[in-house]
N, C-alpha and C. Protein backbone atom coordinates (compact mmCIF):
# COMPACT_ATOMS: atom_id res chain seq x y z
N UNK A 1 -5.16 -0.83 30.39
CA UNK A 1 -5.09 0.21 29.38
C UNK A 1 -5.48 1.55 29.99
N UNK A 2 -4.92 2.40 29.53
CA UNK A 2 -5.39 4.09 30.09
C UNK A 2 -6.38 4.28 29.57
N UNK A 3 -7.23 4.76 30.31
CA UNK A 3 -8.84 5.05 29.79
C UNK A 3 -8.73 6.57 28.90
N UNK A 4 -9.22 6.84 28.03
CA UNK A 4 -9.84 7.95 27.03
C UNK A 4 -8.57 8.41 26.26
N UNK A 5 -7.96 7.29 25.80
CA UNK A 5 -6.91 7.70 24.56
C UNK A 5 -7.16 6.93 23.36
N UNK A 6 -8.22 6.04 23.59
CA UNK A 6 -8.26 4.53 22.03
C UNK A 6 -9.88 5.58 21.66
N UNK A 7 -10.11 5.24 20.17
CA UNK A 7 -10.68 6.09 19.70
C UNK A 7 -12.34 5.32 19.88
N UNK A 8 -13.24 6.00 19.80
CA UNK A 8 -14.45 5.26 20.11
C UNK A 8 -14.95 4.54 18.46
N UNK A 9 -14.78 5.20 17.55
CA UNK A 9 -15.55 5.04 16.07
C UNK A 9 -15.28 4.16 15.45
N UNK A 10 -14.93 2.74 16.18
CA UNK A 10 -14.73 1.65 15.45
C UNK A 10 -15.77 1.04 14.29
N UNK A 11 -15.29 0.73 12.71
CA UNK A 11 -16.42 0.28 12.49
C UNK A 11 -16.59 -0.67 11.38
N UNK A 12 -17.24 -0.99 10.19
CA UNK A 12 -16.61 -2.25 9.84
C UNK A 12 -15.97 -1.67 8.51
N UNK A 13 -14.70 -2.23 8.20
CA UNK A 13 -13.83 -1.55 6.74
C UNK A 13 -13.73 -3.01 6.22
N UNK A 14 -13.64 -2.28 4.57
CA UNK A 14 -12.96 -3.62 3.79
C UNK A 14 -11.49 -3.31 3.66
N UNK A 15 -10.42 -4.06 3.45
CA UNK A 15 -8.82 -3.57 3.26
C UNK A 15 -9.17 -4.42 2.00
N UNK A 16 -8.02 -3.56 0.45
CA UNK A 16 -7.89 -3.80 -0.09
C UNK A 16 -6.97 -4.32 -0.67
N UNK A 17 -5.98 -5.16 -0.97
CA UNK A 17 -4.43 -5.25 -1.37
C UNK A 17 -4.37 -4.97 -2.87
N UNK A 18 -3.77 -3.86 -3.37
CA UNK A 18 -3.91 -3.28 -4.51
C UNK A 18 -3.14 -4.49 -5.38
N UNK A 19 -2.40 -5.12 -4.62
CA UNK A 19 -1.19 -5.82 -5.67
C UNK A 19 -1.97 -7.21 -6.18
N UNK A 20 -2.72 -7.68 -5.98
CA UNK A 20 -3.41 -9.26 -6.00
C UNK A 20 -4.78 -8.83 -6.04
N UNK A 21 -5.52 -7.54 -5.83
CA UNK A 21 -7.24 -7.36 -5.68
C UNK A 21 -7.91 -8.58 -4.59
N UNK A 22 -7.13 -8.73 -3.49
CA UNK A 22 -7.43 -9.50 -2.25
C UNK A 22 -8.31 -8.65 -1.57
N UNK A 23 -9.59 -8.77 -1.02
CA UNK A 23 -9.93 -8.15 0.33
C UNK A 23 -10.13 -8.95 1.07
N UNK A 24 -10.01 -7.89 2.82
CA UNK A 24 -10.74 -8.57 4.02
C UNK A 24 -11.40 -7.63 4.81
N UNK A 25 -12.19 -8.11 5.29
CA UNK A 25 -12.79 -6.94 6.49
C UNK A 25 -12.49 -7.46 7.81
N UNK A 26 -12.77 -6.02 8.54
CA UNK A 26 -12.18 -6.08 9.96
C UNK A 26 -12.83 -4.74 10.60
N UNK A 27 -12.61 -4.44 11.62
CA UNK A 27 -13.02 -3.03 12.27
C UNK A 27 -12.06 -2.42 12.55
N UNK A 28 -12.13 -1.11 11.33
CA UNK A 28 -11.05 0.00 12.24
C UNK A 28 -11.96 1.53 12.39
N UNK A 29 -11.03 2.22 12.64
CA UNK A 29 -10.92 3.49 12.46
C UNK A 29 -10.82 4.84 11.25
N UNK A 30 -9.89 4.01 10.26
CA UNK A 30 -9.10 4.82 9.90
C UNK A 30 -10.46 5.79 8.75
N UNK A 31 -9.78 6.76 8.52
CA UNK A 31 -10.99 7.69 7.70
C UNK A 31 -10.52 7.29 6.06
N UNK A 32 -11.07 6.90 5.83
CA UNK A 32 -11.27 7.12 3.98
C UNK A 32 -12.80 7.26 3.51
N UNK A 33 -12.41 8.47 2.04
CA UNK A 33 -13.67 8.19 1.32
C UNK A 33 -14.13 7.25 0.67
N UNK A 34 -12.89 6.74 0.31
CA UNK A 34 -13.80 5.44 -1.09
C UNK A 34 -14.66 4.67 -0.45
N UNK A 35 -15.50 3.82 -0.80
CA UNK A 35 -16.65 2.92 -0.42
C UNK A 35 -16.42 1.57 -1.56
N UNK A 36 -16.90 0.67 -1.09
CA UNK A 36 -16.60 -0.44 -1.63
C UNK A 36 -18.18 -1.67 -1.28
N UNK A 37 -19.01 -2.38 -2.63
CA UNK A 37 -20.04 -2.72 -1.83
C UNK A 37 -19.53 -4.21 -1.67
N UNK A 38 -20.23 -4.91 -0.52
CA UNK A 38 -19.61 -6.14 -0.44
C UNK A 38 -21.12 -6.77 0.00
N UNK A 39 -21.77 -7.85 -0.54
CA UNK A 39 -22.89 -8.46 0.14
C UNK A 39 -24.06 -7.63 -0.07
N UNK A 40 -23.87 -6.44 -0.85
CA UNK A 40 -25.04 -5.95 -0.66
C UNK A 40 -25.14 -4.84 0.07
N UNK A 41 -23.83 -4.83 0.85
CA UNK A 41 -24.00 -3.56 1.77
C UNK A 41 -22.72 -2.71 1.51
N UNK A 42 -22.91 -1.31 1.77
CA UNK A 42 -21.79 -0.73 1.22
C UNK A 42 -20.80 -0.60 2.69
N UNK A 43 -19.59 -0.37 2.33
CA UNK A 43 -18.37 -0.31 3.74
C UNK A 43 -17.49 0.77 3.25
N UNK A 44 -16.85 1.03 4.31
CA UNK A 44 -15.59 1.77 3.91
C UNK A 44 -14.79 1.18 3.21
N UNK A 45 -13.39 1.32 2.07
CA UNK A 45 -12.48 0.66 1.69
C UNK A 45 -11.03 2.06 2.15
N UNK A 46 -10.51 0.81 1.92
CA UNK A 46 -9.05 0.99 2.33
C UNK A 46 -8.30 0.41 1.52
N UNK A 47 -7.37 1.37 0.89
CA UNK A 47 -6.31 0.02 0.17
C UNK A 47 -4.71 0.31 0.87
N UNK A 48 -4.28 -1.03 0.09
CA UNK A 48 -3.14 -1.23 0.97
C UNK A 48 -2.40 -1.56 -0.26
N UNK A 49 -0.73 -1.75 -0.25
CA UNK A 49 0.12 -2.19 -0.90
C UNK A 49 0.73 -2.99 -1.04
N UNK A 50 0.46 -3.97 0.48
CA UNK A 50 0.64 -5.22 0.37
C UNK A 50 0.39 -5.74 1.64
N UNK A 51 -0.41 -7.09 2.23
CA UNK A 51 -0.93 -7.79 2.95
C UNK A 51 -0.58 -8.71 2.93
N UNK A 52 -1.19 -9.75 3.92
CA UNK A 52 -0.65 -10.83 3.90
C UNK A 52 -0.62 -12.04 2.43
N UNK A 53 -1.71 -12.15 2.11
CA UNK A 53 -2.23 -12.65 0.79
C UNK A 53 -0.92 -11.98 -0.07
N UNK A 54 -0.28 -10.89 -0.27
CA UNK A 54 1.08 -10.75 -1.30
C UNK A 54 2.42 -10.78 -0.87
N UNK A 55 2.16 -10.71 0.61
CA UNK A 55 4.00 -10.54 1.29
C UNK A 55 4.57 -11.60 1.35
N UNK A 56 5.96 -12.16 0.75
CA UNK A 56 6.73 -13.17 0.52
C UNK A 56 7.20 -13.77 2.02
N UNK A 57 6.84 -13.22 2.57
CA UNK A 57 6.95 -14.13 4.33
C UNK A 57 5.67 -14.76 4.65
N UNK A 58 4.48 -14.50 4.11
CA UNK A 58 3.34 -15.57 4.29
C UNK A 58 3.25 -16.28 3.13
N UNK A 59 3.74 -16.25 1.99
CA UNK A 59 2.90 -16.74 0.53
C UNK A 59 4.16 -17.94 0.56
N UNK A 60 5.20 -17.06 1.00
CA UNK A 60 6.42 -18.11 0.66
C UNK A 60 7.42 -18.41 -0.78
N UNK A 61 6.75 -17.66 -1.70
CA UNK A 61 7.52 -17.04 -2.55
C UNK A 61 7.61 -15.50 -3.02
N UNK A 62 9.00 -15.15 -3.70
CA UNK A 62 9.18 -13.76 -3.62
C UNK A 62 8.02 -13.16 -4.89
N UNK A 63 7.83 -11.99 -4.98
CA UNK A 63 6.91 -11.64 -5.84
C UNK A 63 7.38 -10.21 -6.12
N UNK A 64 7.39 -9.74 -7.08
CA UNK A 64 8.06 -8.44 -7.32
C UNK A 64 6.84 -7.34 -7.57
N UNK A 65 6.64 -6.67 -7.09
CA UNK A 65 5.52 -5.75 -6.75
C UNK A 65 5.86 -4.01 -7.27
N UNK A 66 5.53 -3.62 -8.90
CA UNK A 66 6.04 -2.16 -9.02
C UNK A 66 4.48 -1.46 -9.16
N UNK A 67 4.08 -0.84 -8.40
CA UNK A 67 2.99 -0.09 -8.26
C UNK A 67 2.99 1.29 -8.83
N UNK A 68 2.56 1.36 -10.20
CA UNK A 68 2.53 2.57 -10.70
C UNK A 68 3.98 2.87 -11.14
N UNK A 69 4.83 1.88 -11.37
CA UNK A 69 6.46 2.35 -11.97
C UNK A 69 7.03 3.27 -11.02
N UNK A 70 6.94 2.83 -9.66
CA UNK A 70 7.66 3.51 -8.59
C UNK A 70 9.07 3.71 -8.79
N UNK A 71 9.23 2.35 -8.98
CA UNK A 71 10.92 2.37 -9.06
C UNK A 71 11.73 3.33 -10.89
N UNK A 72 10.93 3.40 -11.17
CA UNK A 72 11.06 4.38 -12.53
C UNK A 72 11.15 5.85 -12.32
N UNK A 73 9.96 6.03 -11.41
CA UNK A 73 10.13 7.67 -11.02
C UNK A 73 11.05 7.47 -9.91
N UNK A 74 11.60 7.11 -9.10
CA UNK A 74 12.35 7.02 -8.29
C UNK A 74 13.68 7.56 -8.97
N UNK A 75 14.08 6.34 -9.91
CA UNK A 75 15.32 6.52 -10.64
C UNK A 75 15.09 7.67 -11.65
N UNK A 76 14.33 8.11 -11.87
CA UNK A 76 14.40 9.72 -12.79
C UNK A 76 14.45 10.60 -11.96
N UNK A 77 13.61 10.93 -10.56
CA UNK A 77 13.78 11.86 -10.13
C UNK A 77 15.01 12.02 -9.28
N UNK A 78 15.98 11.01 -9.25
CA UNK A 78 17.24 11.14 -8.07
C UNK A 78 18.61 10.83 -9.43
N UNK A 79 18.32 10.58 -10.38
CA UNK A 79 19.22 10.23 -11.43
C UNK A 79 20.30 11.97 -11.51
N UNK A 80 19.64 12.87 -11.52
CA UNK A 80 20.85 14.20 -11.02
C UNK A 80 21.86 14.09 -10.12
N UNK A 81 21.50 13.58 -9.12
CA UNK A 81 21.92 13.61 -7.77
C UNK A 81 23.13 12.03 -7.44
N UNK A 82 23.35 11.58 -8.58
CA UNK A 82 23.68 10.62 -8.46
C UNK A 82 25.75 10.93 -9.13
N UNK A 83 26.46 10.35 -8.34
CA UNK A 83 27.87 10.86 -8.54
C UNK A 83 28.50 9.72 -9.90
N UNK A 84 27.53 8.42 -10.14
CA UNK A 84 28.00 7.80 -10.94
C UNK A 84 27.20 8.14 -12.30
N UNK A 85 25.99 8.81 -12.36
CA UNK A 85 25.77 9.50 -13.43
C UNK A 85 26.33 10.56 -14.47
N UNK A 86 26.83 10.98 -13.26
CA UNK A 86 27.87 12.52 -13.28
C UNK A 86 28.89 12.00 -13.94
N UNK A 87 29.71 10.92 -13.46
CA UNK A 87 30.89 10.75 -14.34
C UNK A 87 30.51 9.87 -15.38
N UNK A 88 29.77 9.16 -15.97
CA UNK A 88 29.13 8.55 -16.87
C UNK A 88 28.63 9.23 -18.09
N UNK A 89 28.45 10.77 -17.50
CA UNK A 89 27.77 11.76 -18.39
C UNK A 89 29.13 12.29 -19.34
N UNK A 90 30.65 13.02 -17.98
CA UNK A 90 31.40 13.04 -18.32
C UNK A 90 32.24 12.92 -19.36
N UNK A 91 32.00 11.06 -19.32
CA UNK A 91 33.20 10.33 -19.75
C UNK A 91 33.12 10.17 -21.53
N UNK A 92 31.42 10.60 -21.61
CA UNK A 92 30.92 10.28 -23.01
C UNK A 92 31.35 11.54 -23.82
């Protein structure tokens, strides 16, 4: 490995999987504020959107995952922009 490019501040985090309320801990880096207590002692938290504990390649079945009605604002905010809306709007 090349010396003085990996970061020194490893330290212990909880990861959260927002979709199932799964955690695990591990040591990273990454900066967040939230805190999370586990055992008594407080850690960094981290959340995530999906881990192993929810992804349909470890669990083995599919699971449909809408976080906050993503796919809702998705389809409102691109529903202008869309050429089969346009003629749908049209036709009425």
């Amino acid at each position: 490995m090349k010396k003085g490019i990996h970061p020194e501040n490893y330290r212990m985090v909880v990861f959260k999987d927002v979709s199932n309320d799964e955690t695990f801990m591990t040591r990273s880096c990454t900066p967040t504020k939230d805190t999370i207590e586990v055992d008594g002692q407080e850690y960094p938290l981290i959340k995530v959107e999906i881990s192993n504990t929810s992804h349909p390649f470890f669990t083995g079945k599919m699971k449909f995952v809408d976080t906050a009605g993503r796919i809702d604002k998705f389809n409102k905010k691109f529903a202008k922009f869309s050429k089969f809306s346009k003629k749908v709007d049209s036709e009425e």
